[in-house]
C-alpha atoms as a PDB file:
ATOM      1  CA  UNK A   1      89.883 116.038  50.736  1.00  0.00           C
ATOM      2  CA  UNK A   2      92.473 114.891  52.769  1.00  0.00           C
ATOM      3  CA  UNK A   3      92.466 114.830  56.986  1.00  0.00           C
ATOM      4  CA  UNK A   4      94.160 118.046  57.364  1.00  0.00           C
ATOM      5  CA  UNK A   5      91.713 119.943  55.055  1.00  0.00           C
ATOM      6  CA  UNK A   6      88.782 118.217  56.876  1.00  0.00           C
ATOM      7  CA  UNK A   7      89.843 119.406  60.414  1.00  0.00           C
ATOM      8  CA  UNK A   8      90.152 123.110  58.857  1.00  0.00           C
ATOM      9  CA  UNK A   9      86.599 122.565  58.012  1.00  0.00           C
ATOM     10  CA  UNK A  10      85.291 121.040  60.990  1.00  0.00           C
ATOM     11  CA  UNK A  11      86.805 124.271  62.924  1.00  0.00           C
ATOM     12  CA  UNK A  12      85.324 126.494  60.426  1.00  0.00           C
ATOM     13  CA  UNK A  13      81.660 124.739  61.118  1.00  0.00           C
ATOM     14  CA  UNK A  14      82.339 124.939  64.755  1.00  0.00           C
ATOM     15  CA  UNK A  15      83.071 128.506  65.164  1.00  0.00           C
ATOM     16  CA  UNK A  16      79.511 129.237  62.320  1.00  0.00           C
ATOM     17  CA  UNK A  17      77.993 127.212  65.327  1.00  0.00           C
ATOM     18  CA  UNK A  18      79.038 129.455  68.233  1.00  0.00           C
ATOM     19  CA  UNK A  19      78.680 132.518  66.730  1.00  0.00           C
ATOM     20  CA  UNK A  20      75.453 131.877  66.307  1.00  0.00           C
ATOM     21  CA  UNK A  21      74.490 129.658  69.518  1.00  0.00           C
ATOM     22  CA  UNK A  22      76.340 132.631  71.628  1.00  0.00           C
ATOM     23  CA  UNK A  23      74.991 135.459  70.136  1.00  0.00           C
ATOM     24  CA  UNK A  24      71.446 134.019  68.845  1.00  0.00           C
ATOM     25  CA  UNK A  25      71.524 135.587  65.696  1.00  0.00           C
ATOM     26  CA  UNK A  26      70.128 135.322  62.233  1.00  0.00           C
ATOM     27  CA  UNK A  27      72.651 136.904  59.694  1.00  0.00           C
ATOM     28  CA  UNK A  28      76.298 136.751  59.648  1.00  0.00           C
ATOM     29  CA  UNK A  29      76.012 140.842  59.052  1.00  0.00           C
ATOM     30  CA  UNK A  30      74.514 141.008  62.900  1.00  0.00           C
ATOM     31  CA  UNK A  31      77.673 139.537  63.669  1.00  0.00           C
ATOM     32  CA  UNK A  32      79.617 141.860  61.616  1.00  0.00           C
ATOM     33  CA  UNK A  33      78.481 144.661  63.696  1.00  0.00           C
ATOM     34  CA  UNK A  34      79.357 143.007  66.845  1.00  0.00           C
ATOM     35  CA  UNK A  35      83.181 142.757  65.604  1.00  0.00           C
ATOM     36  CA  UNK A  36      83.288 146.307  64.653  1.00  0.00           C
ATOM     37  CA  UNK A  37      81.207 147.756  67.984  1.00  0.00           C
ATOM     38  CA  UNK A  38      83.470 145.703  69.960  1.00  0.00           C
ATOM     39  CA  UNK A  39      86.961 147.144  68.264  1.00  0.00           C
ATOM     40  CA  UNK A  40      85.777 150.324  68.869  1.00  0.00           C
ATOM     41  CA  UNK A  41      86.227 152.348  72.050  1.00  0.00           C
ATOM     42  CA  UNK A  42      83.026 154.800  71.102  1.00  0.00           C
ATOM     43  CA  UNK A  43      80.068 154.622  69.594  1.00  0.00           C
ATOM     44  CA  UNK A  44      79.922 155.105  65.863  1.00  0.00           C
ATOM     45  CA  UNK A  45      77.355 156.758  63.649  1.00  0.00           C
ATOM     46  CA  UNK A  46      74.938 154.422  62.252  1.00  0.00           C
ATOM     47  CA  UNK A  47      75.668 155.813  58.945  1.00  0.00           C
ATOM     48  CA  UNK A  48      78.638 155.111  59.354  1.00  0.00           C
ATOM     49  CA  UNK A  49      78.822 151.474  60.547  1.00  0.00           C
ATOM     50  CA  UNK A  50      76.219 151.030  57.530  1.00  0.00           C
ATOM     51  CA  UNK A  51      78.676 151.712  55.218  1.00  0.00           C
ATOM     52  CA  UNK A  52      81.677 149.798  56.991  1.00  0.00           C
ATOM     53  CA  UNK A  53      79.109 146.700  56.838  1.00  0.00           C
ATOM     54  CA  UNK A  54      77.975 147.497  53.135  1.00  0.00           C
ATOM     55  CA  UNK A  55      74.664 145.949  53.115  1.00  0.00           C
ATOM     56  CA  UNK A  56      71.457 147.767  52.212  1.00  0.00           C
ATOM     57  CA  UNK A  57      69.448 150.419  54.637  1.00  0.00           C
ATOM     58  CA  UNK A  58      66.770 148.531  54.739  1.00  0.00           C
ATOM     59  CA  UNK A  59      69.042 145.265  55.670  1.00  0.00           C
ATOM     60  CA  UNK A  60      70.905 146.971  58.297  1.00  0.00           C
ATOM     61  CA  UNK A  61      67.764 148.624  60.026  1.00  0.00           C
ATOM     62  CA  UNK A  62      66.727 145.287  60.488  1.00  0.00           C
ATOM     63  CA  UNK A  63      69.801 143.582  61.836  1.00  0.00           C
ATOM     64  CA  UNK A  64      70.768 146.019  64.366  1.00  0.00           C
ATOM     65  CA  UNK A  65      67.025 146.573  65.262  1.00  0.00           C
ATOM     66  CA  UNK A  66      67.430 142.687  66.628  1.00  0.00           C
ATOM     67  CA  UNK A  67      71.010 143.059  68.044  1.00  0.00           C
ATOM     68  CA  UNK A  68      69.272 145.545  70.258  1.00  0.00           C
ATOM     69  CA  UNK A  69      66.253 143.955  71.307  1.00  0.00           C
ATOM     70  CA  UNK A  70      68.839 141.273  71.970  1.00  0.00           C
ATOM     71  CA  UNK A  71      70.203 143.692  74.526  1.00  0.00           C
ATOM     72  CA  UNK A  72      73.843 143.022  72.552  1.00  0.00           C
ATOM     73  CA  UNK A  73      73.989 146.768  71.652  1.00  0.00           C
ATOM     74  CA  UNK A  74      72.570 150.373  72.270  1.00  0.00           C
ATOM     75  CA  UNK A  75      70.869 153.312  69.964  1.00  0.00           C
ATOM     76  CA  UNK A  76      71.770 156.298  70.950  1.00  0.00           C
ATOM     77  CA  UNK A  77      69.602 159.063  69.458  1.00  0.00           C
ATOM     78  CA  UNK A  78      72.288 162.187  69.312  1.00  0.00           C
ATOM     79  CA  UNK A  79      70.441 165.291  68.474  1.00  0.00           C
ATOM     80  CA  UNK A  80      66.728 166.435  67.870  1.00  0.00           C
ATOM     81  CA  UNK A  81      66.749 164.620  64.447  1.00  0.00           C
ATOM     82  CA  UNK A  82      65.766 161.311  65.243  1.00  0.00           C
ATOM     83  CA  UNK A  83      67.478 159.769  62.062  1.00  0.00           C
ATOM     84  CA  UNK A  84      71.117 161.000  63.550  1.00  0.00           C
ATOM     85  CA  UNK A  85      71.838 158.047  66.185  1.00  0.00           C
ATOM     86  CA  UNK A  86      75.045 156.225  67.232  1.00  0.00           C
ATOM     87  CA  UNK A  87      75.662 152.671  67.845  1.00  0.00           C
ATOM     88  CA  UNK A  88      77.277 151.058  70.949  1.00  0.00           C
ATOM     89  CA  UNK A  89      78.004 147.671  72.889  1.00  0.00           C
ATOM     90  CA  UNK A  90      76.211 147.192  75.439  1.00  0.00           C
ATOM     91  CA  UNK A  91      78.230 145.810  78.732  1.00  0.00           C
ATOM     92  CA  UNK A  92      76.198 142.290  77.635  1.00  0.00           C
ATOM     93  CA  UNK A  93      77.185 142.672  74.535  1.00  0.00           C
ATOM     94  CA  UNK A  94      80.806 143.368  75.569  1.00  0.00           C
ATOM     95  CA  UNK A  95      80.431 140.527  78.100  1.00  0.00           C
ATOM     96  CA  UNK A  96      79.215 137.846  75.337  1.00  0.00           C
ATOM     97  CA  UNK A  97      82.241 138.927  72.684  1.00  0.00           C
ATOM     98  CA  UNK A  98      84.876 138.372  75.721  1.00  0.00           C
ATOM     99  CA  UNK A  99      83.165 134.980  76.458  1.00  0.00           C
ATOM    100  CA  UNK A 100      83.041 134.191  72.238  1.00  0.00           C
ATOM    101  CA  UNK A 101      86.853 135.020  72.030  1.00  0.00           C
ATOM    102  CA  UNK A 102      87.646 132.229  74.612  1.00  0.00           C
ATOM    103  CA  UNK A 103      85.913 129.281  72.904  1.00  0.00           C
ATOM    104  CA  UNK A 104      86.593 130.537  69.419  1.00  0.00           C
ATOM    105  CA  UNK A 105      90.799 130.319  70.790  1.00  0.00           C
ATOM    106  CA  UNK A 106      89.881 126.836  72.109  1.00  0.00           C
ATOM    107  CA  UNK A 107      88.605 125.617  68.678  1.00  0.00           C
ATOM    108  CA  UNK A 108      91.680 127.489  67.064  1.00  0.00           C
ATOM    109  CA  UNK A 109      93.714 125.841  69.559  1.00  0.00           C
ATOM    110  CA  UNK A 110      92.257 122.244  69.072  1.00  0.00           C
END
């Protein structure tokens, strides 16, 4: 492996390290919902982001369960069935992604 191919590397390992030092989570699918929450100018179905992440029910319950406690994002129950919800940032949550895309475009930069 030669020094060009080792820098690559050590940028990949840095930005693994601040996604999940900035964000404190678990499961690069956690994060996966933060990209696609913060793209978005509305909330999205949980159903929906469920199948735009394409991990398991059970999985995603779980991961977004955290992001919330977190305070990273918001669960919005939508109608008198409590399984209908949507999924938002939070303004934290929309805070930390701002503050992510700075260092991750001073790692790129490096």
């Amino acid at each position: 492996m030669g020094p060009r191919e080792l820098n690559g590397l050590n940028k990949r390992l840095k930005i693994a390290a601040l996604e999940r030092k900035r964000f404190k989570i678990r499961h690069d699918y956690q994060f996966l919902i933060l990209l696609i929450l913060g793209a978005r100018l509305l909330p999205i179905s949980r159903a929906s982001l469920v199948k735009k992440i394409g991990c398991s029910e059970v999985s995603f319950r779980k991961y977004y369960t955290e992001l919330a406690e977190l305070g990273l994002i918001e669960i919005i129950h939508t109608s008198a069935d409590k399984r209908k919800k949507t999924v938002k940032l939070t303004p934290l949550g929309q805070c930390e992604l701002a503050e992510y895309e700075k260092e991750f475009n001073l790692i790129v930069k490096s």
